[in-house]
PDB file of N, CA and C in Angstrom:
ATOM      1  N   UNK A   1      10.683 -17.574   4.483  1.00  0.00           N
ATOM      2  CA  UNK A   1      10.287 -16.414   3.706  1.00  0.00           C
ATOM      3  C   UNK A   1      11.063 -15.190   4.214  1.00  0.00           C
ATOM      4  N   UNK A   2      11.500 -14.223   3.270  1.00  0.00           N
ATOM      5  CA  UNK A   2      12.141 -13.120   3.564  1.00  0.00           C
ATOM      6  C   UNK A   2      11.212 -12.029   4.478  1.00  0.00           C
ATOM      7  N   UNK A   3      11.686 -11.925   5.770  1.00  0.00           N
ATOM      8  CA  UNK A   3      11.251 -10.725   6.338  1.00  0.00           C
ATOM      9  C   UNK A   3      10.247  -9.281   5.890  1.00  0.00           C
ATOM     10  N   UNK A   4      11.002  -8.784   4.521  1.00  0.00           N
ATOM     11  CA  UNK A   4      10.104  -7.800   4.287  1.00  0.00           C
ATOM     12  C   UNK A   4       9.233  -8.041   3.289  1.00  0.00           C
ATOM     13  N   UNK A   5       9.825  -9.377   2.302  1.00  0.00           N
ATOM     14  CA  UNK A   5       8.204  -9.481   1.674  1.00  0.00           C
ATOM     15  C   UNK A   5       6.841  -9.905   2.132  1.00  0.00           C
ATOM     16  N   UNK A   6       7.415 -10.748   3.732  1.00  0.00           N
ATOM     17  CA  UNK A   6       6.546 -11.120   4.466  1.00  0.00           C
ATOM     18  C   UNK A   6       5.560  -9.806   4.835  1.00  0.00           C
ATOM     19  N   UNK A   7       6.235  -8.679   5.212  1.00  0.00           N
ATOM     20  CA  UNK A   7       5.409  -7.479   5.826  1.00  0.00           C
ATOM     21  C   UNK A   7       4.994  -6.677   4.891  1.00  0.00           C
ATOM     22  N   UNK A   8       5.652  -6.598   3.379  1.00  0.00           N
ATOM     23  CA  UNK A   8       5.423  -5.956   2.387  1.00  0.00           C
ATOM     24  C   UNK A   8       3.566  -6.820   1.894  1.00  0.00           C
ATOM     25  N   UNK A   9       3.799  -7.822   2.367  1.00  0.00           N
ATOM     26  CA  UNK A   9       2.200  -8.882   1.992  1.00  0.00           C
ATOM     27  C   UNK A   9       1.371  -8.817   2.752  1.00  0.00           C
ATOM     28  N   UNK A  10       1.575  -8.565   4.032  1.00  0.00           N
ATOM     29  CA  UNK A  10       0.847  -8.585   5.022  1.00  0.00           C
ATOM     30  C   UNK A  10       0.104  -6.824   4.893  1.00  0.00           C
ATOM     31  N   UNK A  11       0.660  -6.138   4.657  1.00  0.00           N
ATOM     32  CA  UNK A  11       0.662  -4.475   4.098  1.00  0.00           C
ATOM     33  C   UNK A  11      -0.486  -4.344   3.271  1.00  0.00           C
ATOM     34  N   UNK A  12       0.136  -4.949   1.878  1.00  0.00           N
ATOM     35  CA  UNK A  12      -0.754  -5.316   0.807  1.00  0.00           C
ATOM     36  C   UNK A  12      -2.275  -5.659   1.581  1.00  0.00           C
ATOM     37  N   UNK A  13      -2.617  -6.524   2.010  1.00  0.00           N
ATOM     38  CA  UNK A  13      -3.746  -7.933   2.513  1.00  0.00           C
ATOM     39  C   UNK A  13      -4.300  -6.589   3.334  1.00  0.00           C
ATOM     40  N   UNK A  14      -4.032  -5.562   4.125  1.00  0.00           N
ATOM     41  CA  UNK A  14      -4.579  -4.460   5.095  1.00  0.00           C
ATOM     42  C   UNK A  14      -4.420  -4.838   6.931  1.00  0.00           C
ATOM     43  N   UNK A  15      -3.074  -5.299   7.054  1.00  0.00           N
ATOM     44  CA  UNK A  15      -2.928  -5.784   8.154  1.00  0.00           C
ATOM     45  C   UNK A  15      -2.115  -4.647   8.856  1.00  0.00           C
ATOM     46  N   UNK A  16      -2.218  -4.680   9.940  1.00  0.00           N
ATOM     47  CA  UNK A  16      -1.301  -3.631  11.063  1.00  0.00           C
ATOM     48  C   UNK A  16       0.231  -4.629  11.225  1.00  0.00           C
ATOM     49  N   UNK A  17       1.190  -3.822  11.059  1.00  0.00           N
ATOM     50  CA  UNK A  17       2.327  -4.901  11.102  1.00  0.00           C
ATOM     51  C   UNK A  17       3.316  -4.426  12.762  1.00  0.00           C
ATOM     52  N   UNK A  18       3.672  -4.966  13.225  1.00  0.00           N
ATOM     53  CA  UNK A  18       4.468  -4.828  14.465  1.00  0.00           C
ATOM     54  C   UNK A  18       5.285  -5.954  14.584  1.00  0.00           C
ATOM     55  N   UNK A  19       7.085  -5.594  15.074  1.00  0.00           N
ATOM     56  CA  UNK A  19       7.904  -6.389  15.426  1.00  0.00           C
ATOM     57  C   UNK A  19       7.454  -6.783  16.969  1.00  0.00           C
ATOM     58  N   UNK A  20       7.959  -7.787  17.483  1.00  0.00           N
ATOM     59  CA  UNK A  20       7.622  -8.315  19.163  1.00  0.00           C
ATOM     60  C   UNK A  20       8.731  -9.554  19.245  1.00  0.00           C
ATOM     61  N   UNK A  21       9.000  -9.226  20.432  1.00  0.00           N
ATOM     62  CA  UNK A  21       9.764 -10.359  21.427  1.00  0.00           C
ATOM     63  C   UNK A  21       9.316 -10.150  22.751  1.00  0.00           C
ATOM     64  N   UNK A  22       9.266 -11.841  22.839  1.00  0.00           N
ATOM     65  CA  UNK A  22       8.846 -12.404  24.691  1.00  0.00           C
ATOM     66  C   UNK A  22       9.822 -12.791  24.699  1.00  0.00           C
ATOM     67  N   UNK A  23      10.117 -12.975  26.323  1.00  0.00           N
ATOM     68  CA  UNK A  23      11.426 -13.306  26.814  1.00  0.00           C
ATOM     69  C   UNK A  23      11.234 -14.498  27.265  1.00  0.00           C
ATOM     70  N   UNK A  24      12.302 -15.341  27.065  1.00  0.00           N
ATOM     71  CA  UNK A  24      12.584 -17.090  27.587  1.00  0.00           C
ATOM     72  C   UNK A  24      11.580 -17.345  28.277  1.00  0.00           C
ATOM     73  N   UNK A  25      10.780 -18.649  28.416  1.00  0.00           N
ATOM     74  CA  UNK A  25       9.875 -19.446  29.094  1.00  0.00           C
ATOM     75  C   UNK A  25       8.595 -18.585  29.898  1.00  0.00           C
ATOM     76  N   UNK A  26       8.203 -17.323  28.933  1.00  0.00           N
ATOM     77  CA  UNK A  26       7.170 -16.640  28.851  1.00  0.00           C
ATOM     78  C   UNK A  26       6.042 -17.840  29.066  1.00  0.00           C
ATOM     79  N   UNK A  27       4.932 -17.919  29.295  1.00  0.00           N
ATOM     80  CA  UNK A  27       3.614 -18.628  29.299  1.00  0.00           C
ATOM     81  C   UNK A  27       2.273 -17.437  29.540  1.00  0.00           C
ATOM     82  N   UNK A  28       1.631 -17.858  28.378  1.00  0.00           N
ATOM     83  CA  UNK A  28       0.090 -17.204  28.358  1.00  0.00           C
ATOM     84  C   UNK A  28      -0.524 -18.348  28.066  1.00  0.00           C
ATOM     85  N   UNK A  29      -1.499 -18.107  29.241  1.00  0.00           N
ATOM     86  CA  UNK A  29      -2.512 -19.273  29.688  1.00  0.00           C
ATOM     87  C   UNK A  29      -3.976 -18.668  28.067  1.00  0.00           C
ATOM     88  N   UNK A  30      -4.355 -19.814  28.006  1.00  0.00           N
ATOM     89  CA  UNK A  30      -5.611 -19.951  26.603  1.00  0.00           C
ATOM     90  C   UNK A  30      -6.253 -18.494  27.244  1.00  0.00           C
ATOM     91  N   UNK A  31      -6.468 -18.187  25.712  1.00  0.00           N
ATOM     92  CA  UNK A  31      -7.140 -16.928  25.059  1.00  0.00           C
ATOM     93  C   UNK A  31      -7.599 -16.289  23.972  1.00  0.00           C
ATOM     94  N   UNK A  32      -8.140 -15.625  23.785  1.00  0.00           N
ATOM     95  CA  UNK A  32      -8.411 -15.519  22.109  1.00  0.00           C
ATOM     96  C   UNK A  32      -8.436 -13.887  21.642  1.00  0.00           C
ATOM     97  N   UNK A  33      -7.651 -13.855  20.352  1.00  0.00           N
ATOM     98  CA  UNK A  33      -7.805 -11.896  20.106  1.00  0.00           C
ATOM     99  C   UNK A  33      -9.137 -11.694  19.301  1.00  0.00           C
ATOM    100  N   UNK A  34      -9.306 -10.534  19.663  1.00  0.00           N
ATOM    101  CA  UNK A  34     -10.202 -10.243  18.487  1.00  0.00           C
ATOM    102  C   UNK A  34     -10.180  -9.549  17.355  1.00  0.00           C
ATOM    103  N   UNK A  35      -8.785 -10.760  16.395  1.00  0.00           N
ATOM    104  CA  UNK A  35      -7.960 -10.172  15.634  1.00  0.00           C
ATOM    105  C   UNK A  35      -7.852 -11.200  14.568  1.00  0.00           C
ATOM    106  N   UNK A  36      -7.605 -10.915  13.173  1.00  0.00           N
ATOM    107  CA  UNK A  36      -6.597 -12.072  12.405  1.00  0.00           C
ATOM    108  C   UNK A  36      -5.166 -11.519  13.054  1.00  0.00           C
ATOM    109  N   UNK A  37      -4.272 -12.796  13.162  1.00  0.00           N
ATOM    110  CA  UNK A  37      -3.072 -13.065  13.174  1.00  0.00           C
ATOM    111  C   UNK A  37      -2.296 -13.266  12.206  1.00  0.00           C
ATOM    112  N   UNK A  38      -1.425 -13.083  11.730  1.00  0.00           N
ATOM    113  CA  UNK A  38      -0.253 -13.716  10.737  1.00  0.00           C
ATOM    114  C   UNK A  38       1.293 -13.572  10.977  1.00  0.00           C
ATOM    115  N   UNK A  39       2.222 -14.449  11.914  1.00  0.00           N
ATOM    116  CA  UNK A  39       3.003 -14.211  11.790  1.00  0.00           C
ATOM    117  C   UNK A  39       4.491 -14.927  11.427  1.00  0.00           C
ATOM    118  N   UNK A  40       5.428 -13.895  11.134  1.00  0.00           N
ATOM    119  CA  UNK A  40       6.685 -14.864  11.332  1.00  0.00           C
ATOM    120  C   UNK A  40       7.613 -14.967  12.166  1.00  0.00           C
ATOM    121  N   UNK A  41       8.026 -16.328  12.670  1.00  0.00           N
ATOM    122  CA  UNK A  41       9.398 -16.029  13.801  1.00  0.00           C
ATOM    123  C   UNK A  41      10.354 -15.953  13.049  1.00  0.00           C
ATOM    124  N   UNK A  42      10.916 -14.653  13.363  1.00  0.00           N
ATOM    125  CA  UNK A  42      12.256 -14.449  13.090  1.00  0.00           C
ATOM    126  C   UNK A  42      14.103 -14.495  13.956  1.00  0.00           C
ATOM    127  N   UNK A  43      13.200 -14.988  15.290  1.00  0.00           N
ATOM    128  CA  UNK A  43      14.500 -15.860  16.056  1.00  0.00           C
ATOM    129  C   UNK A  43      13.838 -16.523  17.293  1.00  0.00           C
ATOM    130  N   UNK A  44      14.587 -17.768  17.745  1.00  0.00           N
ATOM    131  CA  UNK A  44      13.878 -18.545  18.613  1.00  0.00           C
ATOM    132  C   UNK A  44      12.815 -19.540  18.584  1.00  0.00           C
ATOM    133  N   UNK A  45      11.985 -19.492  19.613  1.00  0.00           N
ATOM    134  CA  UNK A  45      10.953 -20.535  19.472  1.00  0.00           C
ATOM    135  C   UNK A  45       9.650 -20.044  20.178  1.00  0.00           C
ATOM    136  N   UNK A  46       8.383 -20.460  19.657  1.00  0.00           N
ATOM    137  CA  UNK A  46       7.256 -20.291  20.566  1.00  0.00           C
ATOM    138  C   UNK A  46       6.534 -21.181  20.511  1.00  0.00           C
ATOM    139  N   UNK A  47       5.590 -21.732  21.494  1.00  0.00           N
ATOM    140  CA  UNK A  47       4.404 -23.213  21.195  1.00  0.00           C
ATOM    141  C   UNK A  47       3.134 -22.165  21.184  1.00  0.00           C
ATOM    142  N   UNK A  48       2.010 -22.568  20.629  1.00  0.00           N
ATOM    143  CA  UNK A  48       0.811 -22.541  20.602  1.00  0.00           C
ATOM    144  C   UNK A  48      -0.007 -24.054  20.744  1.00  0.00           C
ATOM    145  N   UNK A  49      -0.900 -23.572  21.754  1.00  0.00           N
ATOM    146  CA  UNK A  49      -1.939 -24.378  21.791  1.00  0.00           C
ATOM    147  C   UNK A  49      -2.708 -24.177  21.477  1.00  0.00           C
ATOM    148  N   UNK A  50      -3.145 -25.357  20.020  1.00  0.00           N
ATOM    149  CA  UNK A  50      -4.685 -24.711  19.593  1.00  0.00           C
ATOM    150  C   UNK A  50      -5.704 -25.932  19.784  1.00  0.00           C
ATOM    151  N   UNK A  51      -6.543 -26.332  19.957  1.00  0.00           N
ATOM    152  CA  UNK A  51      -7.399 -27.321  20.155  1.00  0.00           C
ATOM    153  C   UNK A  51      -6.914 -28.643  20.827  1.00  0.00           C
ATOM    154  N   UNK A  52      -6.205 -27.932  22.026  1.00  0.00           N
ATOM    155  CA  UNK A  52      -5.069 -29.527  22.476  1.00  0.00           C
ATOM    156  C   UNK A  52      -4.260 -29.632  22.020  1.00  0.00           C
ATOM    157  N   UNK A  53      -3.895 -29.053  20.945  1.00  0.00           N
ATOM    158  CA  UNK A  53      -2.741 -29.696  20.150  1.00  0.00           C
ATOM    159  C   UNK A  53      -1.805 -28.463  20.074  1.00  0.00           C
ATOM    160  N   UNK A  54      -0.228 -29.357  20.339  1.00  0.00           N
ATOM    161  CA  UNK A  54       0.590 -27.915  20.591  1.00  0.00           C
ATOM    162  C   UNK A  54       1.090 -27.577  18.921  1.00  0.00           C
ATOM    163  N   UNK A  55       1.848 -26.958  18.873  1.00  0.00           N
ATOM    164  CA  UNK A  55       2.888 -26.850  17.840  1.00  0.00           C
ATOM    165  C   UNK A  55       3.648 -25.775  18.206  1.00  0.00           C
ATOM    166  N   UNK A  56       4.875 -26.240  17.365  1.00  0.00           N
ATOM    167  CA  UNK A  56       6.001 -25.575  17.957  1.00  0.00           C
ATOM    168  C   UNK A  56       6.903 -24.820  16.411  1.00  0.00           C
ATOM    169  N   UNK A  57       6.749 -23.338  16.181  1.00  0.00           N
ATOM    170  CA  UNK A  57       7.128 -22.607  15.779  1.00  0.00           C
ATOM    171  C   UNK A  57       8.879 -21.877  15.675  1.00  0.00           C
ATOM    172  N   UNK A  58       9.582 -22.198  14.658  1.00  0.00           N
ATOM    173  CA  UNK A  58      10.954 -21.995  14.625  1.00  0.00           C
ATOM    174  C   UNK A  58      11.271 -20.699  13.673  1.00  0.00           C
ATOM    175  N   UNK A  59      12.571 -20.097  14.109  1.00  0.00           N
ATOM    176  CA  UNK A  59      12.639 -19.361  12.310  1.00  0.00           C
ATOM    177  C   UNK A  59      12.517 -19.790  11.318  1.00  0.00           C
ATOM    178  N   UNK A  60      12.155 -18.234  10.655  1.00  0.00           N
ATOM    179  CA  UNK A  60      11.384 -19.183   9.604  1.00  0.00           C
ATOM    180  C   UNK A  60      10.147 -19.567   9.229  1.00  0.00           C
ATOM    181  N   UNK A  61       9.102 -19.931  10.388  1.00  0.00           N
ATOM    182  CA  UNK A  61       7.886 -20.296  10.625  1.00  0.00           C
ATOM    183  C   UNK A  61       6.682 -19.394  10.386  1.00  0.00           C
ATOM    184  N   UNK A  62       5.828 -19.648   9.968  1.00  0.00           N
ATOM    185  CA  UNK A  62       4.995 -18.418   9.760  1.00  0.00           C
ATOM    186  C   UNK A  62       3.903 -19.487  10.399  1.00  0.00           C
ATOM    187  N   UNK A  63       2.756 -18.323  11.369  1.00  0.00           N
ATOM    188  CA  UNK A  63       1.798 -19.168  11.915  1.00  0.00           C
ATOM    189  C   UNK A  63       0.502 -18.025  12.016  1.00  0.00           C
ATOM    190  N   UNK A  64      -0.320 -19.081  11.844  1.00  0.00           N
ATOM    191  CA  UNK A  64      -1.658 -17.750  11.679  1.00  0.00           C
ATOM    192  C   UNK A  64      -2.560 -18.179  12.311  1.00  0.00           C
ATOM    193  N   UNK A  65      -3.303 -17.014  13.168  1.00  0.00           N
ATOM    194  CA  UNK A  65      -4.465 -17.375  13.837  1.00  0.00           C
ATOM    195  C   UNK A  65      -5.698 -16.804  13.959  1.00  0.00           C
ATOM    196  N   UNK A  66      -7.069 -16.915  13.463  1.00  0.00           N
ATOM    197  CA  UNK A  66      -8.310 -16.637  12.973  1.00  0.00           C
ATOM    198  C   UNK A  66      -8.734 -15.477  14.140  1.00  0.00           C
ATOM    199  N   UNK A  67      -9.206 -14.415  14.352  1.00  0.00           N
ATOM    200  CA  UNK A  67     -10.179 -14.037  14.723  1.00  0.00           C
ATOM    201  C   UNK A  67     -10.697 -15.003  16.018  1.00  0.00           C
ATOM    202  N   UNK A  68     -10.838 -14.785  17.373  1.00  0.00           N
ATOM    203  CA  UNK A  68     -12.002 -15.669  18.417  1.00  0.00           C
ATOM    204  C   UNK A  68     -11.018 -16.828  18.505  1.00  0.00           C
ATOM    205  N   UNK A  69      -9.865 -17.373  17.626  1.00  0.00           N
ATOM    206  CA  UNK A  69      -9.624 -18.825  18.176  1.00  0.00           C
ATOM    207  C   UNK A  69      -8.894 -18.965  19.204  1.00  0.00           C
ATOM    208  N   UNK A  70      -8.958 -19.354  20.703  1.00  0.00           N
ATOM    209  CA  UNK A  70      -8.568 -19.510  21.540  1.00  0.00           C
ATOM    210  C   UNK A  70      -7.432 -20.627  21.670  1.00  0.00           C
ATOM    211  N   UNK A  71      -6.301 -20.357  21.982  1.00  0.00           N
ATOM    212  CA  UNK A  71      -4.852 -20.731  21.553  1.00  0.00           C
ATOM    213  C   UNK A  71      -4.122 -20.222  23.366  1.00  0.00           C
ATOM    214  N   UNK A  72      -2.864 -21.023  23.582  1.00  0.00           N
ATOM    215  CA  UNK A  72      -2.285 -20.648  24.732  1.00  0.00           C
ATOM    216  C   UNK A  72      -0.836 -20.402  23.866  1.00  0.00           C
ATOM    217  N   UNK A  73      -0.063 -20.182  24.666  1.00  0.00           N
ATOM    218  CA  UNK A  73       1.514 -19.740  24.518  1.00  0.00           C
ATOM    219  C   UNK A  73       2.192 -19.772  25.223  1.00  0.00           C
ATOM    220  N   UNK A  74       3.766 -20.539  24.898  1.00  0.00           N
ATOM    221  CA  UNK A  74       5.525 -20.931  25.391  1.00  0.00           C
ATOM    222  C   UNK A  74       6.298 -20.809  24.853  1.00  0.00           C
ATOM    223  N   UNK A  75       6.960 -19.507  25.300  1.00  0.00           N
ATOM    224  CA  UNK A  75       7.901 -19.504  24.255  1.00  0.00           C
ATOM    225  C   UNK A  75       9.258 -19.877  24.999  1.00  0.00           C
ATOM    226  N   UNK A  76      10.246 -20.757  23.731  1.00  0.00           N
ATOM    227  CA  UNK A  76      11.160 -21.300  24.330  1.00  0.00           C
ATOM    228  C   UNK A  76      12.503 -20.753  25.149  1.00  0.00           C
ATOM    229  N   UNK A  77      13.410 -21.757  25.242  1.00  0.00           N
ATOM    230  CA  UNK A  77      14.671 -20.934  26.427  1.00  0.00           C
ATOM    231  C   UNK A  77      15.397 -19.899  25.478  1.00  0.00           C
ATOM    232  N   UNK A  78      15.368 -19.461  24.741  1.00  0.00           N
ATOM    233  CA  UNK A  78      16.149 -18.471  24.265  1.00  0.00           C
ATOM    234  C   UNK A  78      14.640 -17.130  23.441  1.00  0.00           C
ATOM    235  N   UNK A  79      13.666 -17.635  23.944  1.00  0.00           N
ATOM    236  CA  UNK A  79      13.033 -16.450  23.732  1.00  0.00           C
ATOM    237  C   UNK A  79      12.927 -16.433  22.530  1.00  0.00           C
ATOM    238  N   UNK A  80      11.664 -15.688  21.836  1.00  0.00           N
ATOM    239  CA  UNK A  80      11.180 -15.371  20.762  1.00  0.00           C
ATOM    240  C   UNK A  80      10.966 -13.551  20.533  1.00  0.00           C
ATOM    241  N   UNK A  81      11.529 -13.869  18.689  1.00  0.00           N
ATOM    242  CA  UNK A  81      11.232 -12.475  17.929  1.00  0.00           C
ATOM    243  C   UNK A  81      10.340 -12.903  17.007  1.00  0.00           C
ATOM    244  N   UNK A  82       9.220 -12.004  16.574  1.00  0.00           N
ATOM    245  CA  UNK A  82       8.358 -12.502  15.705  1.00  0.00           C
ATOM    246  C   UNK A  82       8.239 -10.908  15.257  1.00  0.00           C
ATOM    247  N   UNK A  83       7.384 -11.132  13.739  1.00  0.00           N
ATOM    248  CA  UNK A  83       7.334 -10.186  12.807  1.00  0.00           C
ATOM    249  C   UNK A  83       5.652 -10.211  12.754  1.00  0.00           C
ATOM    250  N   UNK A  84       4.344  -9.232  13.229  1.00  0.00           N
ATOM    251  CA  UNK A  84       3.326  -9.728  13.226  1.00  0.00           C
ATOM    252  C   UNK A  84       2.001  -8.950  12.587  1.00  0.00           C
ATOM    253  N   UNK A  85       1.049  -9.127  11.642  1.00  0.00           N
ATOM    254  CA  UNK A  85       0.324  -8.585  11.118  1.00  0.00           C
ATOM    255  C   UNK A  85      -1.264  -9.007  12.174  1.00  0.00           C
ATOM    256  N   UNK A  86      -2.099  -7.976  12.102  1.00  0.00           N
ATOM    257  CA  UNK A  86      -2.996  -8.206  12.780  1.00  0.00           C
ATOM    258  C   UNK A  86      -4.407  -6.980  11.929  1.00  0.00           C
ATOM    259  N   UNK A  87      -5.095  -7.889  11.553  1.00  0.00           N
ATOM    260  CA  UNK A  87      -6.082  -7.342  11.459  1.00  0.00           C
ATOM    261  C   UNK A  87      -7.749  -7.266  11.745  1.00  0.00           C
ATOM    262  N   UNK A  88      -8.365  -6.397  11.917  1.00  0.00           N
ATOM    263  CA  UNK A  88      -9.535  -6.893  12.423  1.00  0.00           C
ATOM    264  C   UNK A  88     -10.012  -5.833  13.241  1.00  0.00           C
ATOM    265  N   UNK A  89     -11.230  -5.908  14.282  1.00  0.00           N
ATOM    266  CA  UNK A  89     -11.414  -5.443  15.449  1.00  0.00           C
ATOM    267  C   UNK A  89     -10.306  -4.894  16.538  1.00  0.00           C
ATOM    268  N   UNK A  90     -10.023  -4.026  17.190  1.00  0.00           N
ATOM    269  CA  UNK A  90      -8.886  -4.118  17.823  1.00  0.00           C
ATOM    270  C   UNK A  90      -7.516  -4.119  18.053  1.00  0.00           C
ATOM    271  N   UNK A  91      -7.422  -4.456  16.388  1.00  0.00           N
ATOM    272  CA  UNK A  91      -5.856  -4.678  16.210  1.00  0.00           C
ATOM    273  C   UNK A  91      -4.934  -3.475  16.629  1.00  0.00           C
ATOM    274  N   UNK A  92      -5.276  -2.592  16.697  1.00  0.00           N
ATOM    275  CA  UNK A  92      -4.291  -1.319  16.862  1.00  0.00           C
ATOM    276  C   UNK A  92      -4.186  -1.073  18.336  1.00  0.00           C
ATOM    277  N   UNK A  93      -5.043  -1.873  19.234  1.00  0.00           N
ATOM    278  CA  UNK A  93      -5.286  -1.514  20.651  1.00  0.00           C
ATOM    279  C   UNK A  93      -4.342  -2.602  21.771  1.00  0.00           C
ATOM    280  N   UNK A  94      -3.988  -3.959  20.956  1.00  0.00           N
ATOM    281  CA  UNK A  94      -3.152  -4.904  21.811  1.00  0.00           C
ATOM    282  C   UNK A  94      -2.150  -4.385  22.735  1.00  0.00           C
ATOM    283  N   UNK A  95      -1.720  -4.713  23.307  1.00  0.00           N
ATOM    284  CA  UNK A  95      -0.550  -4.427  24.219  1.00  0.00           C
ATOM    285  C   UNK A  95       0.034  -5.194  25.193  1.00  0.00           C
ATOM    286  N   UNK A  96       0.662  -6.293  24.149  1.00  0.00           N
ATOM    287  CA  UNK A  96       2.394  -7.091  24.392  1.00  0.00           C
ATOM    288  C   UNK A  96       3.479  -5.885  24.037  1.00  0.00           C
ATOM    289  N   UNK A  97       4.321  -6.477  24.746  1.00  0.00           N
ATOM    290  CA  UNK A  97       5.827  -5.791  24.621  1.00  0.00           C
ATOM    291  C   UNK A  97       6.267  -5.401  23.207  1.00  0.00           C
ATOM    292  N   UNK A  98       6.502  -4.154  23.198  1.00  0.00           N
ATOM    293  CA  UNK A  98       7.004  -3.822  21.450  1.00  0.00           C
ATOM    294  C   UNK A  98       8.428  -3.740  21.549  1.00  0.00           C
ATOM    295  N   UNK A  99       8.574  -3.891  20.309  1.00  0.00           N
ATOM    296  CA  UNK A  99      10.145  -3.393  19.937  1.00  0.00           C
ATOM    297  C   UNK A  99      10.259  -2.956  18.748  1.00  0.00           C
ATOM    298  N   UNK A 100      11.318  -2.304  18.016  1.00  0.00           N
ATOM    299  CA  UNK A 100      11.545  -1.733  16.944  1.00  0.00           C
ATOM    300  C   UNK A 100      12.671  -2.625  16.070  1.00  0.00           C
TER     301      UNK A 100
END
C-alpha cells in the first residue's frame, strides 16, 4: 500500500500518525500499549510476538495491534522504518525514538 494513503486512512479512522525507526537487532521484551496500533513497514524488518507466535513483518507489511494485547519485538539486521497510527488512551504520550 502507498505510504500516504496509508496515513491519509489512518487520519480519516482518528488515529495519531508518527514516522519511527529502531535500529538493527533492537529487542523489546512482551508488553502491551494502551493504544490501537496500525502500522506500515516502510524499510526493513521487525518480528512481533503475539500469543507465542512470531511473525515477521517486511515492506510493505501493514500490522495491527488491539489496545492491552501484549506482543514482544525484533527488529531485523538492517533495522526498521515504520509509518504508525495510534489511537486510544495515551496515544500522544508514547515515547520510542521519532523521526521525521
Amino acid at each position: 500500500m502507498n505510504h500516504d494513503c496509508f496515513q491519509d486512512a489512518l487520519r480519516r479512522e482518528g488515529f495519531e500518525v508518527d514516522r519511527r525507526v529502531l535500529a538493527p537487532g533492537t529487542v523489546v521484551g512482551e508488553h502491551a500499549h494502551p493504544f490501537d496500533v496500525r502500522a506500515l513497514v516502510l524499510e526493513g524488518e521487525i518480528r512481533l510476538t503475539l500469543d507465542g507466535v512470531e511473525y515477521t513483518y517486511r515492506e510493505g507489511d501493514i500490522f495491527v495491534l488491539p489496545a492491552g494485547h501484549r506482543h514482544a519485538e525484533a527488529v531485523g539486521p538492517d533495522g526498521v522504518r515504520y509509518l504508525v497510527g495510534r489511537k486510544g488512551a495515551s496515544a500522544s504520550t508514547h515515547d520510542e525514538s521519532r523521526t521525521s
